[in-house]
Protein backbone atom coordinates (compact mmCIF):
# COMPACT_ATOMS: atom_id res chain seq x y z
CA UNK A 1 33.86 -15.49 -2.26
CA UNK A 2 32.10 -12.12 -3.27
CA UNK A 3 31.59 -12.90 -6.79
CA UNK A 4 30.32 -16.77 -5.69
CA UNK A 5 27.41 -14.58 -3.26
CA UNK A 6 26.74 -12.98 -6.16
CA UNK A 7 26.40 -15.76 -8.73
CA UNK A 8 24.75 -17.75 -6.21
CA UNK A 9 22.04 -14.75 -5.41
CA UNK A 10 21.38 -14.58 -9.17
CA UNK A 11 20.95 -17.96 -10.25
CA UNK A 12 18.55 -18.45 -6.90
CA UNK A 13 16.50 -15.29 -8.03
CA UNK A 14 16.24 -16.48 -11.70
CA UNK A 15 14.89 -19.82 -10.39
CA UNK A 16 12.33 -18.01 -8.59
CA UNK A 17 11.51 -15.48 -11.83
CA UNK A 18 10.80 -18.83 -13.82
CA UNK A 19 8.12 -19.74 -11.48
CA UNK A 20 3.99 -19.26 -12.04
CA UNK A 21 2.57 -17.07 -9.57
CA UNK A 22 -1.38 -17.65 -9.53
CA UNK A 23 -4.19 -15.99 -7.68
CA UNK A 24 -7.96 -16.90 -7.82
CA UNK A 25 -10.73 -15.51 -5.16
CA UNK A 26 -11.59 -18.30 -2.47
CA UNK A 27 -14.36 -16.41 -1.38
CA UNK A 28 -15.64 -12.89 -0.80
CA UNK A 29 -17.94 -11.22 2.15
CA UNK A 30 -19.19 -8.09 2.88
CA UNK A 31 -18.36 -5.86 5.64
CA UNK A 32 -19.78 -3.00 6.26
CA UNK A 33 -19.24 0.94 8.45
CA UNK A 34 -15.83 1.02 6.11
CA UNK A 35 -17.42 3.54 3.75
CA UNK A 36 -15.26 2.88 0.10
CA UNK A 37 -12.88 0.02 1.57
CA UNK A 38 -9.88 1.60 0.75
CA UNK A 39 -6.82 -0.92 2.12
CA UNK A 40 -5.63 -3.54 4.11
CA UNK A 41 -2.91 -3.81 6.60
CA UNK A 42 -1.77 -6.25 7.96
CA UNK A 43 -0.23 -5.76 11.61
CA UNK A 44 0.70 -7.85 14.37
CA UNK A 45 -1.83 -10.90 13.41
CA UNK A 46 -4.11 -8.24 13.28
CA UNK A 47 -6.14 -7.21 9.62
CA UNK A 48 -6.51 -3.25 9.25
CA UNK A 49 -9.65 -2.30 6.84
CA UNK A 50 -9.31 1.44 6.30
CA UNK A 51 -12.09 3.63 4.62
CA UNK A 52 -13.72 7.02 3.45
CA UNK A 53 -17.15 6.66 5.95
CA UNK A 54 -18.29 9.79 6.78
CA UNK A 55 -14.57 10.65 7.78
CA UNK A 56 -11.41 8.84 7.08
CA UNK A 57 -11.10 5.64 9.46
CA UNK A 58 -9.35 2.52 10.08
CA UNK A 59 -11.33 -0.54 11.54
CA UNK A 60 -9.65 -3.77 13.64
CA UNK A 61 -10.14 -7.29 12.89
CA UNK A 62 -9.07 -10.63 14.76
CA UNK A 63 -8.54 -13.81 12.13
CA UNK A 64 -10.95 -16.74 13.16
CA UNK A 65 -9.27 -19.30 10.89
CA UNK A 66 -9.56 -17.16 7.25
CA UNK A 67 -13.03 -14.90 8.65
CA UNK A 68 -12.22 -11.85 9.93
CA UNK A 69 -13.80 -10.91 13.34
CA UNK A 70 -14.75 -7.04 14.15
CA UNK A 71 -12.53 -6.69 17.20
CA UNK A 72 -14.74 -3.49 18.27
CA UNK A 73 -11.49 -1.35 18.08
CA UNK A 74 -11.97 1.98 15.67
CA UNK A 75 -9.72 5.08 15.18
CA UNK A 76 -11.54 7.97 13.06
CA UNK A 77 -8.54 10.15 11.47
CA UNK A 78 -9.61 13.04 12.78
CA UNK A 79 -8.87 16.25 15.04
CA UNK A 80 -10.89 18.12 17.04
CA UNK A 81 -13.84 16.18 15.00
CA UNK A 82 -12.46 18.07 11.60
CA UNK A 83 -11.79 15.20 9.02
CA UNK A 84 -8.15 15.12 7.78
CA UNK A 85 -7.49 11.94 6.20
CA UNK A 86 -10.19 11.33 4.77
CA UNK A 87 -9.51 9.38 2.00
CA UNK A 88 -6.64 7.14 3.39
CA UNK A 89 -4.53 5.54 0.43
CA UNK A 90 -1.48 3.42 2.30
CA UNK A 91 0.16 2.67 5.59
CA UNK A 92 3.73 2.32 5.94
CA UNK A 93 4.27 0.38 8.77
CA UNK A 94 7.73 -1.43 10.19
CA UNK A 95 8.36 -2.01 13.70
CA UNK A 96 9.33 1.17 15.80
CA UNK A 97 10.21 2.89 12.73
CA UNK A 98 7.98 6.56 12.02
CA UNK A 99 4.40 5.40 10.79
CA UNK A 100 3.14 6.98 7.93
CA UNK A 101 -0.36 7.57 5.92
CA UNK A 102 -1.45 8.71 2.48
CA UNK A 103 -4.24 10.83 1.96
CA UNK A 104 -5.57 12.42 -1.81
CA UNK A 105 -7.32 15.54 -1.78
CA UNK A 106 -9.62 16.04 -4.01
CA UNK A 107 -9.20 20.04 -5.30
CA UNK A 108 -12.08 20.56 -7.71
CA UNK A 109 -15.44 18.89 -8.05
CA UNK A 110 -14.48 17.23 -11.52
CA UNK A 111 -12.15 15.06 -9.78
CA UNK A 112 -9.38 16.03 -12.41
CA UNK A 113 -6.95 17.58 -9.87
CA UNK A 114 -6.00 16.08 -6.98
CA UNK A 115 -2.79 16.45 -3.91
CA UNK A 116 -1.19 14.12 -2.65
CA UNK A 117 -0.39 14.61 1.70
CA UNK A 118 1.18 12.05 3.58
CA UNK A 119 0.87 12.36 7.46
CA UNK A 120 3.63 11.11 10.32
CA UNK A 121 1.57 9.27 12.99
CA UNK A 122 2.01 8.50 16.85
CA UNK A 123 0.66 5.05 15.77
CA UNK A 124 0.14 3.85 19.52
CA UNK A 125 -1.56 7.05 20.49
CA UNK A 126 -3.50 7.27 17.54
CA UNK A 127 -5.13 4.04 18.57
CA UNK A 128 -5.13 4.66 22.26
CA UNK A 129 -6.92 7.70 22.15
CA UNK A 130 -9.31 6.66 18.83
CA UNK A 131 -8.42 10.41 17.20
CA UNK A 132 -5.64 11.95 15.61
CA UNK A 133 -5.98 14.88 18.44
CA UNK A 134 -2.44 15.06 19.59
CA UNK A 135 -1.31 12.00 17.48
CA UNK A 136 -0.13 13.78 14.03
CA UNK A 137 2.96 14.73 13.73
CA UNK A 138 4.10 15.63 10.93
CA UNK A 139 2.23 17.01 7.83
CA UNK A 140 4.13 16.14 4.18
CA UNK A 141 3.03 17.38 0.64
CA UNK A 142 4.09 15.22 -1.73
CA UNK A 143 5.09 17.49 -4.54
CA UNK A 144 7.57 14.89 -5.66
CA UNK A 145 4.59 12.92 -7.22
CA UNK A 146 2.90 12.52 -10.60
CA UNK A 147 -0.02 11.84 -8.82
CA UNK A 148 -1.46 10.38 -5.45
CA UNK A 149 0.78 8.71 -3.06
CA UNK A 150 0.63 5.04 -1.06
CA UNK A 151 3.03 4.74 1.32
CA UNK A 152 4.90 1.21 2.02
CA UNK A 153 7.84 0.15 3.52
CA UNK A 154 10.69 -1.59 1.43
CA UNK A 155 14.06 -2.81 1.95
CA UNK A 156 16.91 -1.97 -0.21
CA UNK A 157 20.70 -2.25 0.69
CA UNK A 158 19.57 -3.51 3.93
CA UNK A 159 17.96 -0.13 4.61
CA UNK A 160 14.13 0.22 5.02
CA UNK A 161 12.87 3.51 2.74
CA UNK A 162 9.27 4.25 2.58
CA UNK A 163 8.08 3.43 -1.11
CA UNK A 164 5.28 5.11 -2.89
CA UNK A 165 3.41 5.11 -6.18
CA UNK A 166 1.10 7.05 -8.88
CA UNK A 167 -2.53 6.46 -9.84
CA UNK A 168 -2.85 7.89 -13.31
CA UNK A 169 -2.65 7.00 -16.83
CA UNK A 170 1.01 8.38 -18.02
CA UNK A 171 4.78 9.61 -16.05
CA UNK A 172 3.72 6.63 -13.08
CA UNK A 173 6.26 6.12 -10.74
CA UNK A 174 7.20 4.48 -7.42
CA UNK A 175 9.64 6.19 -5.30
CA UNK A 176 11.66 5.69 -2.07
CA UNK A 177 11.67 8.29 0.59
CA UNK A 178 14.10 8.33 3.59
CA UNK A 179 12.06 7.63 6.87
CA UNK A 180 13.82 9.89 8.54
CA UNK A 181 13.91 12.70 6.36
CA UNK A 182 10.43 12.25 5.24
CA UNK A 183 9.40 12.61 8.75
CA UNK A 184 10.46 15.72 9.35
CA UNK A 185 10.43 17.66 6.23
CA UNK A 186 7.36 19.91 4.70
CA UNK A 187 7.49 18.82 1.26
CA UNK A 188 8.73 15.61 -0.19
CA UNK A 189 10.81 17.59 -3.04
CA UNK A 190 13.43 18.65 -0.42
CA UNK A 191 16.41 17.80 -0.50
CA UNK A 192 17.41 14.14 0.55
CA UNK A 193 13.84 12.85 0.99
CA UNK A 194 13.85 11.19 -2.53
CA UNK A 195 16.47 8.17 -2.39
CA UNK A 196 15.32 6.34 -5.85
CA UNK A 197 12.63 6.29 -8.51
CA UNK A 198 11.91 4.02 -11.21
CA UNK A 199 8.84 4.31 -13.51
CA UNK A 200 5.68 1.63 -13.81
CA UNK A 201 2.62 0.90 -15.38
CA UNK A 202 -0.96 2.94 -14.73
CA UNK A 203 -3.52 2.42 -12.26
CA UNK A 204 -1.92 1.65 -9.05
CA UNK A 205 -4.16 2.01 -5.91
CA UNK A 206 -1.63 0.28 -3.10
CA UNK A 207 1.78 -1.26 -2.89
CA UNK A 208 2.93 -4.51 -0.99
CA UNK A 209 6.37 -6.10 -0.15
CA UNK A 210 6.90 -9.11 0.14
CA UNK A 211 10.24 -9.09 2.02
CA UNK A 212 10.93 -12.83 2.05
CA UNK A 213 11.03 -12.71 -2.39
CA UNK A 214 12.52 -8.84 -2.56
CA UNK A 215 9.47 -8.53 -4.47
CA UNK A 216 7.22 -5.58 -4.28
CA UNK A 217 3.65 -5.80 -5.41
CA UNK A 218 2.07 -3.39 -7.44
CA UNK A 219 -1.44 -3.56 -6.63
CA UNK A 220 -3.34 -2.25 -9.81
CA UNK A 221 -6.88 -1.52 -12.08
CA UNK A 222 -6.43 -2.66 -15.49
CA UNK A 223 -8.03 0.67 -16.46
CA UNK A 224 -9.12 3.50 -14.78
CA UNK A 225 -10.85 2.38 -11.56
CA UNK A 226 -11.74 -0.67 -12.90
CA UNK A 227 -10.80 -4.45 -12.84
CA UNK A 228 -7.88 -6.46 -11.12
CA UNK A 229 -4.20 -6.42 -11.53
CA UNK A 230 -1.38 -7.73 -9.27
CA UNK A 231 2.45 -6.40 -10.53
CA UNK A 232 5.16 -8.46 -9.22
CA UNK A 233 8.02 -6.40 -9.79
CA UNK A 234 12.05 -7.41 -8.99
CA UNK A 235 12.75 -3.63 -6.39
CA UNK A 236 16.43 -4.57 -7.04
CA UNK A 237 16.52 -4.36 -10.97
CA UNK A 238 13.88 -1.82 -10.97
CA UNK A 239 15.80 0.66 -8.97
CA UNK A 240 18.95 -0.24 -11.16
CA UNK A 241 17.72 -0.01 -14.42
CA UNK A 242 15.27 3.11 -13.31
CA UNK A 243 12.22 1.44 -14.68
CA UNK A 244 10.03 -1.46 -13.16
CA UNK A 245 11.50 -5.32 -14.02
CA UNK A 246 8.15 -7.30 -14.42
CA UNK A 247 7.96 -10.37 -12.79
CA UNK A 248 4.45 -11.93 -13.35
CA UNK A 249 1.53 -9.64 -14.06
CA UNK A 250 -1.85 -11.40 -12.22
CA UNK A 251 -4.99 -10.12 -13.87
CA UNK A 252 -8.23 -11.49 -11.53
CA UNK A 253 -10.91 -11.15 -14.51
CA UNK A 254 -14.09 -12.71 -12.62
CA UNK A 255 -14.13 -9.11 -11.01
CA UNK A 256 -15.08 -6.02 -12.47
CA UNK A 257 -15.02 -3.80 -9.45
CA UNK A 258 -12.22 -1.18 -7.95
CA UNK A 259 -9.67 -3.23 -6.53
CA UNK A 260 -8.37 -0.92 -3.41
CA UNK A 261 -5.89 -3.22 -1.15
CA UNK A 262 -4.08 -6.02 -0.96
CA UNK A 263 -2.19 -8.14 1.84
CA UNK A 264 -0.63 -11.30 2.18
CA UNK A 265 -1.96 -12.69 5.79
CA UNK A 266 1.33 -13.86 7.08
CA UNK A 267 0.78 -17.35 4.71
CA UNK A 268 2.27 -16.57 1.26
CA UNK A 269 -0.53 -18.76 0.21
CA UNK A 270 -3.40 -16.65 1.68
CA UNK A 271 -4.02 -12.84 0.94
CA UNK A 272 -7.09 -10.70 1.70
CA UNK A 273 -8.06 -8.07 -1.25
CA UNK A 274 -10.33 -5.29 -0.74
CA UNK A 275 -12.75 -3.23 -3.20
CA UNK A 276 -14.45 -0.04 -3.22
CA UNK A 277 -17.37 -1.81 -3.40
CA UNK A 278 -20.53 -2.02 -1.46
CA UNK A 279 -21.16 -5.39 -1.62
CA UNK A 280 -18.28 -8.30 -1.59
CA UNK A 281 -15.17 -5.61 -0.18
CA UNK A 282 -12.80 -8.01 0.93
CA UNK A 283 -12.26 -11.23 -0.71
CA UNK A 284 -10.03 -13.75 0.64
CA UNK A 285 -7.56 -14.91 -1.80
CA UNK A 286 -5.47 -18.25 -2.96
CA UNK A 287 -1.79 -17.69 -4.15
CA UNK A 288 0.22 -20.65 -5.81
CA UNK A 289 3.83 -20.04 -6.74
């Protein structure tokens, strides 16, 4: 019966890996007090635009059919008015499980070196209160990276694991943290934070999983900071094999920009992509499979 499952589960995935996966830009408005748009998350029917402004922030948004609506709800990622996140690059979100934000730090005014924090968050607090006062907690260098850090949640052998990737142009990887671990320790190099790793291609800005498809999406420039790429990659080969099992690569040419973020809306037909951009930052998006 085991080995049936198992034939069954491959033959089911390889019908899937044979199909087209499309995406074109329906349309595309500007929204402004975001700063450099930075992601999108999507939570509870709710869409979550996060951005550098003046300080690190996250903005709410009710769906009115496929336009977003400001909801007038705001949290600036702050304590005691000190900027901390300020340049917000992922939010792993699942359920009751810990909450958790990237953040790169710029070191030197070149912009060649670079660390990579990720912060445990009372999520409910943090948006109760508006602030970060009394809502971090738990401060995380990730020294495990190459570079930069975008944290998403992934399931593998029916456990979740906080996934992450690189931004750079050689060594890229995505790695799985343990929540729990991760959490609590100080740096993500100690032991039993890092579960798996497999390597991947440049550029990535965000991650996405589609949990449905056991597909995670590898959201991507085609070259440094420029230009659209979508990555669907198989998280089940990858981690096996140790480097990423290419599903479709999506390459949206009719934009030159810094794509940032990218969510499906709850329709695996509808997605909402955001740029860096100051004009046209989020674009709502058609996807055929």
């Amino acid at each position: 019966m085991k080995l049936i499952s198992i034939l069954l589960f491959t033959g089911l995935t390889s019908l899937f890996f044979s199909s087209d996966v499309s995406m074109s830009i329906r349309h595309s408005v500007t929204i402004d007090s975001l700063g450099a748009c930075q992601g999108v998350s999507i939570q509870k029917g709710k869409a979550l635009l996060y951005g550098d402004r003046e300080v690190g922030m996250i903005r709410q948004f009710s769906f009115d059919k496929d336009t977003l609506v400001y909801d007038h709800k705001e949290c600036k990622l702050t304590v005691d008015g000190k900027d901390v996140i300020n340049h917000p690059t992922g939010v792993a979100y699942h359920g009751d499980m810990p909450v958790f934000m990237g953040n790169s730090i710029r070191l030197n005014k070149e912009g060649t070196s670079w660390k990579a924090m990720i912060y445990c968050i009372n999520w409910k607090g943090l948006w109760k209160t508006g602030t970060l006062d009394g809502n971090l907690l738990n401060t995380i260098e990730d020294d495990a990276c190459i570079q930069g850090t975008r944290p998403e949640y992934v399931k593998y052998n029916n456990k979740w694991y906080v996934a992450t990737a690189d931004y750079g142009d050689h060594g890229n990887e995505v790695r799985l943290y343990d929540p729990e671990r991760l959490s609590h320790c100080a740096k993500t190099s100690e032991p039993g934070v890092l579960y798996k790793k497999f390597t991947c291609t440049p550029w990535v800005q965000n991650l996405y999983w589609l949990a449905d498809k056991g597909i995670i999406v590898l959201i991507q420039n085609q070259i440094e900071g420029r230009k659209w790429r979508f990555t669907y990659v198989d998280l089940e080969k990858s981690i096996q094999t140790g480097q990423q099992q290419v599903i479709k690569v999506v390459n949206v040419d009719e934009r030159n920009d810094e794509l940032e973020g990218f969510a499906f809306t709850g329709d695996n037909g509808k997605g909402i992509a955001v740029t860096s951009s100051k004009k046209n930052n989020v674009n709502y998006m058609d996807i055929s499979w």
